[in-house]
PDB file of N, CA and C in Angstrom:
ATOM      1  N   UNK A   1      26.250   2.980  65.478  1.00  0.00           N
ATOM      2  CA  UNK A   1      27.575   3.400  65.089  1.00  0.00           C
ATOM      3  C   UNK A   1      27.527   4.857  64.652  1.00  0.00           C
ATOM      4  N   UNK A   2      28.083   6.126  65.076  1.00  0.00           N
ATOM      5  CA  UNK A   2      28.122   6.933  64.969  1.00  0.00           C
ATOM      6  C   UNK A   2      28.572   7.669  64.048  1.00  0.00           C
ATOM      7  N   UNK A   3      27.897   8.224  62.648  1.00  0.00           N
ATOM      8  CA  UNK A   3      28.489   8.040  61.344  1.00  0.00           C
ATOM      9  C   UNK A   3      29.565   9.294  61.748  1.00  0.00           C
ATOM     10  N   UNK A   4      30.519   9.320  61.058  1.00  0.00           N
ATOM     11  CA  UNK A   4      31.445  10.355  60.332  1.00  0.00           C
ATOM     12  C   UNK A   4      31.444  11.270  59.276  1.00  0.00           C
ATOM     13  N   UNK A   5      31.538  10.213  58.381  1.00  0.00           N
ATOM     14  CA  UNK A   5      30.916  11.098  56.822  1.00  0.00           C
ATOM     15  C   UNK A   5      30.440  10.022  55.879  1.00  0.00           C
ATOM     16  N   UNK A   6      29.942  10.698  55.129  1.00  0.00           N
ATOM     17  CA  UNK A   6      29.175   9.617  53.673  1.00  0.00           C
ATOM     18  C   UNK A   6      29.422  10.000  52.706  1.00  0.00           C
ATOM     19  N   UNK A   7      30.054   9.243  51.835  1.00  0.00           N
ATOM     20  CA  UNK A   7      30.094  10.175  50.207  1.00  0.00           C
ATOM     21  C   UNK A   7      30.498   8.516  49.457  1.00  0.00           C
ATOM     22  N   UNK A   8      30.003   8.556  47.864  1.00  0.00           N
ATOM     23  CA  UNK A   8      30.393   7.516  46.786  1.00  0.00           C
ATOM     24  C   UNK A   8      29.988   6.614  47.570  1.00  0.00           C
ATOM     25  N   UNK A   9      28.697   6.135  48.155  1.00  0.00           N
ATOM     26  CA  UNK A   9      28.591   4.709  49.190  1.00  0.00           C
ATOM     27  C   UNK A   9      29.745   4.924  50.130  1.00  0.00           C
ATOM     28  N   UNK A  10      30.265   5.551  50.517  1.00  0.00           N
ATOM     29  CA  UNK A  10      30.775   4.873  51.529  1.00  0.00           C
ATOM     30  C   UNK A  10      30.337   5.783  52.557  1.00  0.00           C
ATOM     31  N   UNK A  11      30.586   4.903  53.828  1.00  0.00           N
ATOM     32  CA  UNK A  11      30.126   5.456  55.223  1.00  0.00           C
ATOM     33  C   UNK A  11      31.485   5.220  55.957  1.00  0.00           C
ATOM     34  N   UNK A  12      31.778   6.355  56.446  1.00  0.00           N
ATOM     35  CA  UNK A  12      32.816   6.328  57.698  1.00  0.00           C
ATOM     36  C   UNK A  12      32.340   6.601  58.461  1.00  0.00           C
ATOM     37  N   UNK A  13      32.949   5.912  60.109  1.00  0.00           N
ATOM     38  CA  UNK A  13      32.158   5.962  61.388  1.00  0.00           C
ATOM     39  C   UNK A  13      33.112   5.702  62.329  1.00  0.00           C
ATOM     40  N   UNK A  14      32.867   6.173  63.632  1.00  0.00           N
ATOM     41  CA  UNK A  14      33.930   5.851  64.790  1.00  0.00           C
ATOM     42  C   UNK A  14      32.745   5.211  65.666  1.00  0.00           C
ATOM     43  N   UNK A  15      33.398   4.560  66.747  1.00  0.00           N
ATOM     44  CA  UNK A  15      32.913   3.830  67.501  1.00  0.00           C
ATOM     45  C   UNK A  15      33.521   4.406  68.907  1.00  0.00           C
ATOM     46  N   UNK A  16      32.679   4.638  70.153  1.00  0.00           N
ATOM     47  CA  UNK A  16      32.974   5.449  71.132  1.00  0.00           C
ATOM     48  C   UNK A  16      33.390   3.920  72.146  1.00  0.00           C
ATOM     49  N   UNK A  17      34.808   4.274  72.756  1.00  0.00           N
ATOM     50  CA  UNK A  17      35.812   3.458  73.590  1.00  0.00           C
ATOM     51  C   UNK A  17      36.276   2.541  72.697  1.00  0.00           C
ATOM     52  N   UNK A  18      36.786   2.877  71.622  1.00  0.00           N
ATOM     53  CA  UNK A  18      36.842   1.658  70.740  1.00  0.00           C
ATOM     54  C   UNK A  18      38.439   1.591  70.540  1.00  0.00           C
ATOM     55  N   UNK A  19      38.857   1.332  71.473  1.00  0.00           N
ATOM     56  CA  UNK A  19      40.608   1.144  71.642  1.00  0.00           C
ATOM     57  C   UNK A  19      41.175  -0.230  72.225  1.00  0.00           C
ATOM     58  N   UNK A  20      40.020  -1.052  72.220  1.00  0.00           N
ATOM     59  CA  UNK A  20      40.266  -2.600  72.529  1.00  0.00           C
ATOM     60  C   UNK A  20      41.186  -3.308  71.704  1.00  0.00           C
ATOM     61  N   UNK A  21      41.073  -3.417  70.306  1.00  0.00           N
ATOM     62  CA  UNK A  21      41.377  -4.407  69.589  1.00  0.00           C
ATOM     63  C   UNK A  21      42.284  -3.516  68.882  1.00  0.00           C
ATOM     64  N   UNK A  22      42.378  -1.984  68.530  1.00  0.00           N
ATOM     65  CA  UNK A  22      43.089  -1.046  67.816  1.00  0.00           C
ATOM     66  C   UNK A  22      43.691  -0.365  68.902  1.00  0.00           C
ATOM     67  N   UNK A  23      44.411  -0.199  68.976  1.00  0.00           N
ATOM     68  CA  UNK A  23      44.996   1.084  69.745  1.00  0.00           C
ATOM     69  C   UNK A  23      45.256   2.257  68.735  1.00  0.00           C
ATOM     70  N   UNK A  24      45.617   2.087  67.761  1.00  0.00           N
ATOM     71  CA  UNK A  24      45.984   3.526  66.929  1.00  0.00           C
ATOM     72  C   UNK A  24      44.464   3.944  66.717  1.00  0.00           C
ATOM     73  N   UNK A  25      44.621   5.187  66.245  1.00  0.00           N
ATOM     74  CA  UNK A  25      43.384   5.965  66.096  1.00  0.00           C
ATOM     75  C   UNK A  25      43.134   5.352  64.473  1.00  0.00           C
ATOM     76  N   UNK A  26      41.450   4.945  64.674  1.00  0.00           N
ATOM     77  CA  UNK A  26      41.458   4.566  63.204  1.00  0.00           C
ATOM     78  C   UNK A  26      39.589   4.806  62.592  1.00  0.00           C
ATOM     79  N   UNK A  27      39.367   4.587  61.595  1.00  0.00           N
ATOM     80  CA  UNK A  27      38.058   4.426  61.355  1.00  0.00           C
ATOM     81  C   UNK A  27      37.636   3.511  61.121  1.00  0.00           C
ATOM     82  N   UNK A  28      35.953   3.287  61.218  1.00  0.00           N
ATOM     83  CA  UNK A  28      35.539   2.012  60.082  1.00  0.00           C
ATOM     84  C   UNK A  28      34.617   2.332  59.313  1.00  0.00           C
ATOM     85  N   UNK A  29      35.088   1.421  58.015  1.00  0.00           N
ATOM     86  CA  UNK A  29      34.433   1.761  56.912  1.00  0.00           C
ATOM     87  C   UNK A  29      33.532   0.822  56.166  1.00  0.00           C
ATOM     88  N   UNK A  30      32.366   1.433  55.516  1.00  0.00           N
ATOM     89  CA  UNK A  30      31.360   0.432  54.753  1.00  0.00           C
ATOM     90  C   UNK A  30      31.688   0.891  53.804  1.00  0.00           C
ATOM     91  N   UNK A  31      30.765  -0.586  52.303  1.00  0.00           N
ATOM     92  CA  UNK A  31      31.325  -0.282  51.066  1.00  0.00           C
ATOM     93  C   UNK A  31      30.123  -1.101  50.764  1.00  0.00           C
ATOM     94  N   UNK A  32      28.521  -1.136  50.792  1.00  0.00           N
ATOM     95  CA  UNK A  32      28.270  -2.132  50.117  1.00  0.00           C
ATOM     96  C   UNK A  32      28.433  -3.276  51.213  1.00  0.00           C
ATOM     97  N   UNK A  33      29.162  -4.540  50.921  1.00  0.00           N
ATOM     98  CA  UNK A  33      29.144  -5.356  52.064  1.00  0.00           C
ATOM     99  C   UNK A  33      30.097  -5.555  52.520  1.00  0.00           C
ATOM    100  N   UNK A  34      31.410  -4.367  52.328  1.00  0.00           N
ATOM    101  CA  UNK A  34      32.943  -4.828  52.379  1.00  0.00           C
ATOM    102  C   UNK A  34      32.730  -3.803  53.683  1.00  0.00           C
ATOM    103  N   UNK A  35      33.141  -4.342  54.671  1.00  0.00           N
ATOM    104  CA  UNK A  35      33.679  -3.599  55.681  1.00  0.00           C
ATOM    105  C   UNK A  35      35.283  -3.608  56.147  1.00  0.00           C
ATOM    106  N   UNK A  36      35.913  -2.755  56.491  1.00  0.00           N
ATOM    107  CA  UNK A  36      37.081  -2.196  56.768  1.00  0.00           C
ATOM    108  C   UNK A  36      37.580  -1.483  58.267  1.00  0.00           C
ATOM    109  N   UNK A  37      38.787  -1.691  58.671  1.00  0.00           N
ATOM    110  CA  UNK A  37      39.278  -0.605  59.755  1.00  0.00           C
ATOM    111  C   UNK A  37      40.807   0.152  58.951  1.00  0.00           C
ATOM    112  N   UNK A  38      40.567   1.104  58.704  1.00  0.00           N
ATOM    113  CA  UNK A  38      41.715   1.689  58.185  1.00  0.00           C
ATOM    114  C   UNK A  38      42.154   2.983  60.013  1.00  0.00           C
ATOM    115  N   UNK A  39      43.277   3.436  59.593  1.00  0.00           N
ATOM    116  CA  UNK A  39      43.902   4.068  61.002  1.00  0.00           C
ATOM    117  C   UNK A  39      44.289   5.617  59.896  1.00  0.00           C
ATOM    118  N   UNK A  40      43.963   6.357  60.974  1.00  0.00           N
ATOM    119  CA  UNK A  40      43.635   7.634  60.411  1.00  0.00           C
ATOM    120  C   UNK A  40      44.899   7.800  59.561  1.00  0.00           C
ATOM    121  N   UNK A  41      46.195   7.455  59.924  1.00  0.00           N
ATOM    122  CA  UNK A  41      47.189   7.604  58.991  1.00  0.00           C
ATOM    123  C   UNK A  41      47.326   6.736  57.779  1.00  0.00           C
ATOM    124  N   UNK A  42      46.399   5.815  57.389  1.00  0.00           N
ATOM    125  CA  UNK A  42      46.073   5.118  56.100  1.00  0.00           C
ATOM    126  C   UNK A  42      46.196   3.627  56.035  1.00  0.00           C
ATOM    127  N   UNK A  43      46.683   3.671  57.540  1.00  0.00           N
ATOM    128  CA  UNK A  43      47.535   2.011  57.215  1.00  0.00           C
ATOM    129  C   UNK A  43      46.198   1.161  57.114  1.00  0.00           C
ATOM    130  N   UNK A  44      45.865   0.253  56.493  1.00  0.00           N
ATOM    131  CA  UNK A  44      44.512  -0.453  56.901  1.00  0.00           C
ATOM    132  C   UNK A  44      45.159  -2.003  57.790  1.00  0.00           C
ATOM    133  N   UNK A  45      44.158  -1.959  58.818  1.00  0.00           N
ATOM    134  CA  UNK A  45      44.263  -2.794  59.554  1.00  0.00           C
ATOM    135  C   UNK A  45      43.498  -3.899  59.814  1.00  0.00           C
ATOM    136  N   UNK A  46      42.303  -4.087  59.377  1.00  0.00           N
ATOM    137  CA  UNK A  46      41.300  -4.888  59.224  1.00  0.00           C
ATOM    138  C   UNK A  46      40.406  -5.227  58.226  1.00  0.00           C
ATOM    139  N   UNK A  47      39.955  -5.997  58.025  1.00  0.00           N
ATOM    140  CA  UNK A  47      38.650  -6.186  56.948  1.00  0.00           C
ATOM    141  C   UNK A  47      38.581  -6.617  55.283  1.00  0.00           C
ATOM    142  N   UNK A  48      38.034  -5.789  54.241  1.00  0.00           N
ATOM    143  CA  UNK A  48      38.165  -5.875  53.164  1.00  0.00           C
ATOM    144  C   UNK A  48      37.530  -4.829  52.591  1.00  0.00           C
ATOM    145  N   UNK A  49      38.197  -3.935  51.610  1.00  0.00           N
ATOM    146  CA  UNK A  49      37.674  -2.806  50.928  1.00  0.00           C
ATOM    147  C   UNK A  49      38.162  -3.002  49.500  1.00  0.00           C
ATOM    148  N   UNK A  50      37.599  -2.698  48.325  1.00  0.00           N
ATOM    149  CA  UNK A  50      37.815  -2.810  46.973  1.00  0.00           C
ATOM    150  C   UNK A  50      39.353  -1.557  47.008  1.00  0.00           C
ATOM    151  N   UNK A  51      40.426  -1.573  46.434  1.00  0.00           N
ATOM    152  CA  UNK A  51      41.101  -0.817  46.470  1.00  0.00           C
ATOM    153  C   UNK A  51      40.968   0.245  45.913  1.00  0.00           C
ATOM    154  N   UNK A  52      39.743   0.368  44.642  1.00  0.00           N
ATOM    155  CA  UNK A  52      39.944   2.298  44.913  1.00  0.00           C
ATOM    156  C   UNK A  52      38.769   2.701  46.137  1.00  0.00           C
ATOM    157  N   UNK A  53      38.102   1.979  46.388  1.00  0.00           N
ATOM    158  CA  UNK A  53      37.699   2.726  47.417  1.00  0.00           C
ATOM    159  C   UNK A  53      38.747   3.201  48.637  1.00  0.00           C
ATOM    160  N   UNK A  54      39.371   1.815  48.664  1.00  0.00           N
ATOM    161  CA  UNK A  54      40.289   1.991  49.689  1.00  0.00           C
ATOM    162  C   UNK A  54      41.063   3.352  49.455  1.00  0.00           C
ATOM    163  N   UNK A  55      41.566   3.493  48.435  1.00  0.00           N
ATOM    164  CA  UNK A  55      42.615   5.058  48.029  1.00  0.00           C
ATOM    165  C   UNK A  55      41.798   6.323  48.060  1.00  0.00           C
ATOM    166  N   UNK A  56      40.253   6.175  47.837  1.00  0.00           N
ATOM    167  CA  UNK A  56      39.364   7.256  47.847  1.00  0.00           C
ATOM    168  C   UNK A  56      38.972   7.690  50.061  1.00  0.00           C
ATOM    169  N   UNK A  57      39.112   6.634  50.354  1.00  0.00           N
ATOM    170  CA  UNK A  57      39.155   6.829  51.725  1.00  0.00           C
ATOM    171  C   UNK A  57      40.328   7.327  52.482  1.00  0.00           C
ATOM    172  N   UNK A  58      41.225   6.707  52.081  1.00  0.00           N
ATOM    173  CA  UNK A  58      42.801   7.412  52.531  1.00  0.00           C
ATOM    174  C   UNK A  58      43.453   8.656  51.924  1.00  0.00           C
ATOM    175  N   UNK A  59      42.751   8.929  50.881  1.00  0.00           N
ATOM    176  CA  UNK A  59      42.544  10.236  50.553  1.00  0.00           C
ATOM    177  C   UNK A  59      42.033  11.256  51.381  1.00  0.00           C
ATOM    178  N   UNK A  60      40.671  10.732  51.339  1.00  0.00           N
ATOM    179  CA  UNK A  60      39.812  11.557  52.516  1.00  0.00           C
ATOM    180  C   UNK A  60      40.306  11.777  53.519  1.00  0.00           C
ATOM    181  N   UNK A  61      40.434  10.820  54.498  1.00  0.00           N
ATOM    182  CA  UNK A  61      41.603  10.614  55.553  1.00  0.00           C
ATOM    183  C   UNK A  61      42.516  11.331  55.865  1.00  0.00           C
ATOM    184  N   UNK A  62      43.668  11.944  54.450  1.00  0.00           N
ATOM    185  CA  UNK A  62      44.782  12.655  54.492  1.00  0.00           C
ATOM    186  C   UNK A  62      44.145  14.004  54.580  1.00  0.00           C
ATOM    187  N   UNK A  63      43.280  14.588  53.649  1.00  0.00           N
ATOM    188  CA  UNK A  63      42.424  15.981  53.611  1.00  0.00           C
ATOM    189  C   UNK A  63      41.903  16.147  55.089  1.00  0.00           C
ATOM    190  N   UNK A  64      41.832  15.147  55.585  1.00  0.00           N
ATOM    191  CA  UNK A  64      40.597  15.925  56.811  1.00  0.00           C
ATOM    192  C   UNK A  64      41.389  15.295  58.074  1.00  0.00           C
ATOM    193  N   UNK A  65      42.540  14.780  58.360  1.00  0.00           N
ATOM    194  CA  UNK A  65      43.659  14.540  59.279  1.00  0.00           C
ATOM    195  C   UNK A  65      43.388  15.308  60.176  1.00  0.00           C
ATOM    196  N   UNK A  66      43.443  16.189  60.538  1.00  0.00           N
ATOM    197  CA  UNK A  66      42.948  17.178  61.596  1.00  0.00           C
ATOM    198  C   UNK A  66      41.597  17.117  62.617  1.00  0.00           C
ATOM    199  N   UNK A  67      40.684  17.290  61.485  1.00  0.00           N
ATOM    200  CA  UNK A  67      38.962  16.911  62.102  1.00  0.00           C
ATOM    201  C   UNK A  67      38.847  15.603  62.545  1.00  0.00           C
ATOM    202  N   UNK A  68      39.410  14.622  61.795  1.00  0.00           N
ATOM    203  CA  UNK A  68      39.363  13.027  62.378  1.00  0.00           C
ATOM    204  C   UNK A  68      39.745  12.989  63.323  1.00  0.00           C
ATOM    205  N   UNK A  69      40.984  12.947  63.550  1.00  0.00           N
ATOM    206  CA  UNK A  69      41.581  13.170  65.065  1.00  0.00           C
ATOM    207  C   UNK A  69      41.043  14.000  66.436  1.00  0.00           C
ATOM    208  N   UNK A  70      40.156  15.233  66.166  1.00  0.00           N
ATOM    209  CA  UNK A  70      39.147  15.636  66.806  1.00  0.00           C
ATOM    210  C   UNK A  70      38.172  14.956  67.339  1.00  0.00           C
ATOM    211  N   UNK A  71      37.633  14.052  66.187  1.00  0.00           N
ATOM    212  CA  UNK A  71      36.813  13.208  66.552  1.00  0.00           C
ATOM    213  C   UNK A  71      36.843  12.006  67.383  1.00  0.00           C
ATOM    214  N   UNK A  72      38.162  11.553  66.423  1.00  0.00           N
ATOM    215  CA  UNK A  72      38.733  10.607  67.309  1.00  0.00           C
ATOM    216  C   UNK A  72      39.059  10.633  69.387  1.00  0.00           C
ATOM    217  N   UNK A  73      39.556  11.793  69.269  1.00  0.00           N
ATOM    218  CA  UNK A  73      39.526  12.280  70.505  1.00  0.00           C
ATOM    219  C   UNK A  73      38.298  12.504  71.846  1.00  0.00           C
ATOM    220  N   UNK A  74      37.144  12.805  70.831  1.00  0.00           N
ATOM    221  CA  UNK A  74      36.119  12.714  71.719  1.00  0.00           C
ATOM    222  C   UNK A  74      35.418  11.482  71.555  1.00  0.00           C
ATOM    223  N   UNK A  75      35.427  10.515  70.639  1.00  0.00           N
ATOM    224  CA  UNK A  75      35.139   9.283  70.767  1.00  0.00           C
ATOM    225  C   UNK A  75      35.464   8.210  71.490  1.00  0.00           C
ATOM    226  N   UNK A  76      36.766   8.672  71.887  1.00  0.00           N
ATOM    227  CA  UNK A  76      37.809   7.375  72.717  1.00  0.00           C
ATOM    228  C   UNK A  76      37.608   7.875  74.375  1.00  0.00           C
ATOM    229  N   UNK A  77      36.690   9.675  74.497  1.00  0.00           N
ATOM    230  CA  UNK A  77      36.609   9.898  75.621  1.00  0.00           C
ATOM    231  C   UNK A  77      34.906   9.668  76.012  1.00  0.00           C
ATOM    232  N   UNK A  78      34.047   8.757  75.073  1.00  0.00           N
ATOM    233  CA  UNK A  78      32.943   8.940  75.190  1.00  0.00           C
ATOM    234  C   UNK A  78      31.615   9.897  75.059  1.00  0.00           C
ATOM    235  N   UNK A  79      32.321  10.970  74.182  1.00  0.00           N
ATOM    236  CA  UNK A  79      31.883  12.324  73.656  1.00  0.00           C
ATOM    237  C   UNK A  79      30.837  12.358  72.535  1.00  0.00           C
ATOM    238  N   UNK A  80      30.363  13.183  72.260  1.00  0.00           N
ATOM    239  CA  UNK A  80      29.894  13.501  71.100  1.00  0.00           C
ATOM    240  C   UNK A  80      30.584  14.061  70.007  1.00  0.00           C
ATOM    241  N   UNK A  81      30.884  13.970  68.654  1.00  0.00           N
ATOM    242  CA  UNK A  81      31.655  14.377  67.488  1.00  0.00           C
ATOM    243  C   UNK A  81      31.004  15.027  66.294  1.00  0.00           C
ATOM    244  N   UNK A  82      31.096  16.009  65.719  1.00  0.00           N
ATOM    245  CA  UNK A  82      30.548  16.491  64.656  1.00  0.00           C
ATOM    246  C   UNK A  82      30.929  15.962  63.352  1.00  0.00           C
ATOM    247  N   UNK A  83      29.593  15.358  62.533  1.00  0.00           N
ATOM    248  CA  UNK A  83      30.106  14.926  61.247  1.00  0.00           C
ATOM    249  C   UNK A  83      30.900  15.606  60.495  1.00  0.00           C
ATOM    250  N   UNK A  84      31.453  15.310  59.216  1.00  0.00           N
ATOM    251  CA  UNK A  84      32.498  16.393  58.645  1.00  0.00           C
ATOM    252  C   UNK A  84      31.560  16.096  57.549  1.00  0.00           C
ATOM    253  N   UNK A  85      31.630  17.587  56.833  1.00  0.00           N
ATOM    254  CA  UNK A  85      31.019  17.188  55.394  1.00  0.00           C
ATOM    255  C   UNK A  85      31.378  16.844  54.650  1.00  0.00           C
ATOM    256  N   UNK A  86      30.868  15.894  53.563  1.00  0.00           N
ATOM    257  CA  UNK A  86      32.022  14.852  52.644  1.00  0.00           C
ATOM    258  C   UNK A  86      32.974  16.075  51.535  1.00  0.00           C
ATOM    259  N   UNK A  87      32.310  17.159  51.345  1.00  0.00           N
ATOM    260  CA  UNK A  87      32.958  18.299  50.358  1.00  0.00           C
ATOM    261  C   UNK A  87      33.589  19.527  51.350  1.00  0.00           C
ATOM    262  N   UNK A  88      33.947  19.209  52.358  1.00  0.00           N
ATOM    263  CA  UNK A  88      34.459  20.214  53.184  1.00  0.00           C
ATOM    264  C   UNK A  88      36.118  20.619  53.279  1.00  0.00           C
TER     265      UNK A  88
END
C-alpha cells in the first residue's frame, strides 16, 4: 500500500486503480487497528476511526486538498505519487 503521509500513528495511503468499490477520490487510513476510508472531501465512507483522529485526518485532508488530489490522480492512473510531509 503506497503510504501518503504519517504523523500521530496515523498512516495515510492510496491504493493504485482503486475506484472499484469508491468512486469518489478518497484515502485509507490506519490508527492502531482501526482502519478507515475517508474521501478527500471528509465524508468518511468506510471502516472505523476514533473520532479525533478522525477530525485530525480531515483536517489534514482540508490543508493539503490540492496535493491529495495530485496524488489521487496519479494513483487512479497507475502512477507513482510523492509523499507529502506530515508538517508541510
Amino acid at each position: 500500500m503506497p503510504e501518503l503521509c504519517r504523523f500521530a500513528g496515523i498512516i495515510i495511503y492510496l491504493l493504485f486503480r482503486d475506484i472499484d468499490k469508491h468512486n469518489k477520490p478518497h484515502v485509507h487510513v490506519r490508527y492502531g487497528e482501526f482502519q478507515a476510508v475517508i474521501a478527500v472531501d471528509g465524508e468518511f465512507l468506510d471502516g472505523k476511526l476514533p473520532r479525533r483522529q478522525l477530525k485530525i485526518v480531515t483536517g489534514w485532508l482540508a490543508l493539503h486538498e490540492e496535493e491529495v488530489y495530485r496524488a489521487w490522480n496519479l494513483a487512479v492512473a497507475g502512477q507513482q505519487f510523492d509523499k507529502i510531509p506530515p508538517l508541510s
